[in-house]
C-alpha atoms as a PDB file:
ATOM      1  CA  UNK A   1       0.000   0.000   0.000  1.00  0.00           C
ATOM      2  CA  UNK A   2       1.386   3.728  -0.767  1.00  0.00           C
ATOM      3  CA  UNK A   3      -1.321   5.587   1.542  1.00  0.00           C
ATOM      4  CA  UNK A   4       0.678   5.545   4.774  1.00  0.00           C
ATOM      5  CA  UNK A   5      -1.704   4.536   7.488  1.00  0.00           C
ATOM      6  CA  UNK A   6       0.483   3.633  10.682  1.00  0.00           C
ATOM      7  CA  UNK A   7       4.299   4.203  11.329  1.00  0.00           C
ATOM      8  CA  UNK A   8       6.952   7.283  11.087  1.00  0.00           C
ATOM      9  CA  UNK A   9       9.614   8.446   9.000  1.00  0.00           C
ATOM     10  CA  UNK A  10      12.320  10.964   9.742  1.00  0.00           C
ATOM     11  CA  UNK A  11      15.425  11.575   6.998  1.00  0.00           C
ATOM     12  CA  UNK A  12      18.426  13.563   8.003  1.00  0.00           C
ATOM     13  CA  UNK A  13      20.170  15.153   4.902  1.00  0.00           C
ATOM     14  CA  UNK A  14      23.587  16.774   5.179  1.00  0.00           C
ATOM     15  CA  UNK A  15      25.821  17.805   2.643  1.00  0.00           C
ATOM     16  CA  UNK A  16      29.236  19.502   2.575  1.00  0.00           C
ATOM     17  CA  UNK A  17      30.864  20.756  -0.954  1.00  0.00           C
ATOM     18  CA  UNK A  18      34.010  22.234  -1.594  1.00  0.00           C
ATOM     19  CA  UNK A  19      35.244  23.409  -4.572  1.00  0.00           C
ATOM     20  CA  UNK A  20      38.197  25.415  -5.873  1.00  0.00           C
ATOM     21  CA  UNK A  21      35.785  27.935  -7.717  1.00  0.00           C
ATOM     22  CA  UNK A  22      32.644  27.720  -5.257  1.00  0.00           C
ATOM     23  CA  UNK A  23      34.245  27.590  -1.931  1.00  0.00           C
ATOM     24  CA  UNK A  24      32.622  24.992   0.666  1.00  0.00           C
ATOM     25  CA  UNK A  25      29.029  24.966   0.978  1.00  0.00           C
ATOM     26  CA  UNK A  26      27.261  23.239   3.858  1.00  0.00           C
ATOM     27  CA  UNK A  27      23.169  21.928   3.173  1.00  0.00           C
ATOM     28  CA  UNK A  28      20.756  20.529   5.383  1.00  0.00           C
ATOM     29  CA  UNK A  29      17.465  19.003   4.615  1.00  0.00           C
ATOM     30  CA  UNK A  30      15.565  17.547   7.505  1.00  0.00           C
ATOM     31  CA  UNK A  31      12.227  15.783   7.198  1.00  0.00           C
ATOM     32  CA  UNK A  32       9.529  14.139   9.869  1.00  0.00           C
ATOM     33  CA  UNK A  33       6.866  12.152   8.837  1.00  0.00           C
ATOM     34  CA  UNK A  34       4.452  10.023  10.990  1.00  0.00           C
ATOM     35  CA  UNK A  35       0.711   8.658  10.468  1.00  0.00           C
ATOM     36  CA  UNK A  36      -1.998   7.215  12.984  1.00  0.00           C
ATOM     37  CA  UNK A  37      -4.672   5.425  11.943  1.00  0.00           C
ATOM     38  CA  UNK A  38      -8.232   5.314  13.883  1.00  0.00           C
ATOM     39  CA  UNK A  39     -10.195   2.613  11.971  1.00  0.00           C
ATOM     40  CA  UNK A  40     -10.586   3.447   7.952  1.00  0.00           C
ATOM     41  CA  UNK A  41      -9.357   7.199   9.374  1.00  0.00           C
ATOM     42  CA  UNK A  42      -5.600   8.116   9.004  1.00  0.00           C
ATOM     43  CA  UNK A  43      -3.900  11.078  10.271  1.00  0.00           C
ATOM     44  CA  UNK A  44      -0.603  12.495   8.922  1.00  0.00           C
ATOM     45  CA  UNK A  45       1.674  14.981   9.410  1.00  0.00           C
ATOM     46  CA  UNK A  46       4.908  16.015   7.789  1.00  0.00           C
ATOM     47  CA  UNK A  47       7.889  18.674   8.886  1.00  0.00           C
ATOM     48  CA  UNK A  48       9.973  19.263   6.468  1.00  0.00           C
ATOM     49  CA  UNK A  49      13.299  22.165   6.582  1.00  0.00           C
ATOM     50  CA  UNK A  50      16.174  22.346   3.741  1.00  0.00           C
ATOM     51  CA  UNK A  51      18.287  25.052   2.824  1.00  0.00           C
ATOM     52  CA  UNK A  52      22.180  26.027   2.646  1.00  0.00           C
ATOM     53  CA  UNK A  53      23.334  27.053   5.492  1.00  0.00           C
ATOM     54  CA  UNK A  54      26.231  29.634   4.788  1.00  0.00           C
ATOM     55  CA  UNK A  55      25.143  32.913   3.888  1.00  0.00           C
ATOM     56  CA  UNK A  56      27.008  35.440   1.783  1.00  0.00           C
ATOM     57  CA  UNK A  57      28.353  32.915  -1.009  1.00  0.00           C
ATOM     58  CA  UNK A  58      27.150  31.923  -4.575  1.00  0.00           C
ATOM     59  CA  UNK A  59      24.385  29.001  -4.256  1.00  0.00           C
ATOM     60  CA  UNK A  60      24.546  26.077  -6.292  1.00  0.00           C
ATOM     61  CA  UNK A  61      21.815  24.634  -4.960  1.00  0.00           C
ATOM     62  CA  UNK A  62      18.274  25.452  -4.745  1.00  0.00           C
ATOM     63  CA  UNK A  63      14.582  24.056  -2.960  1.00  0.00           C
ATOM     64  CA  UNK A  64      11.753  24.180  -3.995  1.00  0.00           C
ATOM     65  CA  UNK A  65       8.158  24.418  -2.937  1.00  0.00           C
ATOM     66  CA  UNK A  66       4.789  24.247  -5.312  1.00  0.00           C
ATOM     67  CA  UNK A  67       2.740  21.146  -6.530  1.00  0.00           C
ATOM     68  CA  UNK A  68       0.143  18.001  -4.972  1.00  0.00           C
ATOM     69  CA  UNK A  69       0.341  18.411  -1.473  1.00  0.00           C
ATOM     70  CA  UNK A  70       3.255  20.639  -1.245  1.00  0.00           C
ATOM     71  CA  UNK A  71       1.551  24.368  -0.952  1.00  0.00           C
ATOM     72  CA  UNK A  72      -0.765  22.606  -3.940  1.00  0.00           C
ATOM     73  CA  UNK A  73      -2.266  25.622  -5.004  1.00  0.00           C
ATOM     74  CA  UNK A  74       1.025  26.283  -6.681  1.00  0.00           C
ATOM     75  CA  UNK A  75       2.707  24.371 -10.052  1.00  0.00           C
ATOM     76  CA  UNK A  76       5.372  21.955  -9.052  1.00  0.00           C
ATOM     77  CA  UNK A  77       8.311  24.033  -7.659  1.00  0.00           C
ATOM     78  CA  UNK A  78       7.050  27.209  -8.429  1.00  0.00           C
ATOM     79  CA  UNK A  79       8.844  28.695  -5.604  1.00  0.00           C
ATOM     80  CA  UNK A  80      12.297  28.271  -5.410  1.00  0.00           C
ATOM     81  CA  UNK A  81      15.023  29.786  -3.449  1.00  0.00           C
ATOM     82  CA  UNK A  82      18.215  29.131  -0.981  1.00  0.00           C
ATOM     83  CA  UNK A  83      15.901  28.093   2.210  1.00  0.00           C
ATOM     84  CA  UNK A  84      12.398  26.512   2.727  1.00  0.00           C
ATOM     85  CA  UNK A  85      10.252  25.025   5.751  1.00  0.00           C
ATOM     86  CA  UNK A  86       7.232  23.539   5.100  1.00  0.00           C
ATOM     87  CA  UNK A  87       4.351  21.924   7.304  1.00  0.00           C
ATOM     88  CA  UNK A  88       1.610  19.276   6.045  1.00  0.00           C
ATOM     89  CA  UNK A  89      -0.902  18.470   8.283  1.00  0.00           C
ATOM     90  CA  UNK A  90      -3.747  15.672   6.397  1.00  0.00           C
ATOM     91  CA  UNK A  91      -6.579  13.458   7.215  1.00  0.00           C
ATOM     92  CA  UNK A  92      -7.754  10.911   4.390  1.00  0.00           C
ATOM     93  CA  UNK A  93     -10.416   7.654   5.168  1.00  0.00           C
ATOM     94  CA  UNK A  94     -10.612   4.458   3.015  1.00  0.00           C
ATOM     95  CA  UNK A  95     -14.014   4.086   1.914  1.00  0.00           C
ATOM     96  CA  UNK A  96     -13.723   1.297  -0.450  1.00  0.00           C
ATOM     97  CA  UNK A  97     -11.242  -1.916  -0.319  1.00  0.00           C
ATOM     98  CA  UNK A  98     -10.375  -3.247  -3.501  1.00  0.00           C
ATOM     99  CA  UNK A  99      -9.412  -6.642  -4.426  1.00  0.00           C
ATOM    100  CA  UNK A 100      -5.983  -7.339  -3.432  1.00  0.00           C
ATOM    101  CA  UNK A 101      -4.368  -7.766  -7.337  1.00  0.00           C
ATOM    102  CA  UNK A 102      -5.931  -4.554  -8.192  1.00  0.00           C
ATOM    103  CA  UNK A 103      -4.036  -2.424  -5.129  1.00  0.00           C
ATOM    104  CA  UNK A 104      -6.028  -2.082  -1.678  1.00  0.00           C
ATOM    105  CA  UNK A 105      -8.583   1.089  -1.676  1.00  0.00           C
ATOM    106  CA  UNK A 106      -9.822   3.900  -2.461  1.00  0.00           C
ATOM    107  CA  UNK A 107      -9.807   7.067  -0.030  1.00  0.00           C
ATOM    108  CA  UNK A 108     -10.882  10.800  -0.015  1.00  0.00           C
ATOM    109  CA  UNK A 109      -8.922  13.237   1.993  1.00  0.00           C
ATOM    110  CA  UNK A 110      -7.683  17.295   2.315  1.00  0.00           C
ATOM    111  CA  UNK A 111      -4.519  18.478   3.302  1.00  0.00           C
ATOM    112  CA  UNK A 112      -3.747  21.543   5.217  1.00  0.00           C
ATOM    113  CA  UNK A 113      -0.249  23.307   3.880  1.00  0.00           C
ATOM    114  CA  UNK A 114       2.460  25.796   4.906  1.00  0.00           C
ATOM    115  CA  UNK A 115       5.439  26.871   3.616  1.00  0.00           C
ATOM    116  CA  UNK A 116       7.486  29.416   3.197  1.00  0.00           C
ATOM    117  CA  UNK A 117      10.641  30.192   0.850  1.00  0.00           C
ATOM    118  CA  UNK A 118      13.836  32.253   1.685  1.00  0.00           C
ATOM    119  CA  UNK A 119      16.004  34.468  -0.378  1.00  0.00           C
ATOM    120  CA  UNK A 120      14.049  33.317  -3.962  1.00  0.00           C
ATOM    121  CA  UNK A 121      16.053  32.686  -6.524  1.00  0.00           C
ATOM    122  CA  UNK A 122      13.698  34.828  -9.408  1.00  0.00           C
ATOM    123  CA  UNK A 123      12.720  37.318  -7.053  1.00  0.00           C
ATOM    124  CA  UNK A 124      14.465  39.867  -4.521  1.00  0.00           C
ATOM    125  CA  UNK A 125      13.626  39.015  -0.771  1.00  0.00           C
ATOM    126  CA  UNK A 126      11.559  36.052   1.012  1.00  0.00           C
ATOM    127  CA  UNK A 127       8.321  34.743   0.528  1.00  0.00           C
ATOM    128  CA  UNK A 128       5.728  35.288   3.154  1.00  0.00           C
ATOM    129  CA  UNK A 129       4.470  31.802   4.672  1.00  0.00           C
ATOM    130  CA  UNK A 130       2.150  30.823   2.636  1.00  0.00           C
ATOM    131  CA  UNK A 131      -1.070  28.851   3.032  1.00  0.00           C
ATOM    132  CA  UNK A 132      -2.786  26.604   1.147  1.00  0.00           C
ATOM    133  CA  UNK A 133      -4.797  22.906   0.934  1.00  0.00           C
ATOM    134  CA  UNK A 134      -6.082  20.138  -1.493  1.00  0.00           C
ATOM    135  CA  UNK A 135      -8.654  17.790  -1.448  1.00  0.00           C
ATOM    136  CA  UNK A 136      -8.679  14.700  -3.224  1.00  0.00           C
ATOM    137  CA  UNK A 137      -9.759  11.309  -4.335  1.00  0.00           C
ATOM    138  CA  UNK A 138      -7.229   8.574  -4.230  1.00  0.00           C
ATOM    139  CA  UNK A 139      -7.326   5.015  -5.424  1.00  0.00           C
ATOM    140  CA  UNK A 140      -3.949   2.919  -4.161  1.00  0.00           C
ATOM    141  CA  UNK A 141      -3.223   0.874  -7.604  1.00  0.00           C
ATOM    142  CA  UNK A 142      -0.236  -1.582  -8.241  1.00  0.00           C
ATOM    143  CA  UNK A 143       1.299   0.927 -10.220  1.00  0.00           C
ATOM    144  CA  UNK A 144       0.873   3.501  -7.295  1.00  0.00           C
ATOM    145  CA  UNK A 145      -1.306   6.073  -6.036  1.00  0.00           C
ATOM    146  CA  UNK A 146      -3.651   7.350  -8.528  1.00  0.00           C
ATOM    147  CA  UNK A 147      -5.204  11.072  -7.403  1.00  0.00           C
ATOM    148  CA  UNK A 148      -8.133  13.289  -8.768  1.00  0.00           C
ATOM    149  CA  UNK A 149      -7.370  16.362  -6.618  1.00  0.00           C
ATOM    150  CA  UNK A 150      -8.125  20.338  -5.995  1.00  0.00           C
ATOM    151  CA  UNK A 151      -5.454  22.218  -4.414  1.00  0.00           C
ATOM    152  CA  UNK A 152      -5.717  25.970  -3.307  1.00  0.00           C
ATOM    153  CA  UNK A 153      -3.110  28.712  -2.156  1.00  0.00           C
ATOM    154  CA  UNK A 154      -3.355  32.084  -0.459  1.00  0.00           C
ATOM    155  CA  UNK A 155      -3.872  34.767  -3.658  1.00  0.00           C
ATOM    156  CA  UNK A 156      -6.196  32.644  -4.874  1.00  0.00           C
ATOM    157  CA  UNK A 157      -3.987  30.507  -6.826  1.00  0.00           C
ATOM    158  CA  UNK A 158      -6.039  26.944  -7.717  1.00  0.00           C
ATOM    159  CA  UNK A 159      -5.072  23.771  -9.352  1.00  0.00           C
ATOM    160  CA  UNK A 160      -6.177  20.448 -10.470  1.00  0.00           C
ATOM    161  CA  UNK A 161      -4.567  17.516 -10.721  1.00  0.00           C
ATOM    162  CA  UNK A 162      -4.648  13.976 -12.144  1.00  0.00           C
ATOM    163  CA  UNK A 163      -1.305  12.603 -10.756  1.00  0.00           C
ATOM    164  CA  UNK A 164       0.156   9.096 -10.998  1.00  0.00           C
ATOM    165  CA  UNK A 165       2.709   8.637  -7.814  1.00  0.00           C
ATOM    166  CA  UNK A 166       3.957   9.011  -4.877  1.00  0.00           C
ATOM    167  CA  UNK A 167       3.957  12.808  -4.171  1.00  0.00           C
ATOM    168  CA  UNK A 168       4.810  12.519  -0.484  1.00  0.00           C
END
């Protein structure tokens, strides 16, 4: 099954560069994930922080924010800079099982999202934390999750979606 219903995740992602034309460059990108399930009713939340961490020097890498459940009123990374944070916080409830060779069920859900962006790469300055949510009908398939979804951001920014994947 790809709908997490029970169980926790965490990732720890550091990275140190150096280069003779760059310099050294230092990254982080830290992620907790964890869902509960209460009968056909799962609860989810994810943490997620990445970003270089010296200041002052040229960036070579960037992170991104924008897409399905990840500030989904926005295309996929939209917003793109030298920092982000972002905070998931989702509910979704099987309502049909399926039989086993097709995948295991079918579930509608929402997600609450925030995120915010620092020093943008396109723009001068940071984003403001940004809101936004999706809600969406899922069907877990043996090629993977399989989503009819509506995602809205703060500004009024809207999107659909008809995703194959994992987006999570």
């Amino acid at each position: 099954p790809r709908f997490p219903r029970n169980g926790y995740l965490g990732k720890f992602d550091y990275r140190y560069v150096s280069s003779a034309n760059e310099g050294i460059q230092h990254s982080l990108n830290v992620t907790a994930d964890g869902a509960h399930s209460f009968g056909a009713l799962t609860l989810r939340g994810t943490a997620r922080l990445a970003g270089n961490l010296d200041p002052g020097i040229t960036v070579t890498q960037f992170y991104t924010l924008g897409g399905f459940l990840n500030l989904s009123g926005y295309n996929a990374n939209e917003l793109v800079g030298e920092r982000t944070a972002f905070f998931r916080a989702m509910a979704y409830r099987r309502i049909v099982s399926i039989l086993p060779n097709l995948g295991s069920g079918m579930y509608v859900g929402f997600s609450g999202e925030l995120g915010r962006v620092w020093k943008q790469a396109f723009l001068t300055g940071n984003s403001p934390w940004v809101k936004g949510g999706a809600a969406f009908v899922g069907v877990d398939t043996l090629l993977g999750p399989l989503f009819l979804a509506y995602g809205q951001s703060e500004g009024g920014r809207r999107a659909a979606y008809l995703y194959l994947g994992v987006s999570y």
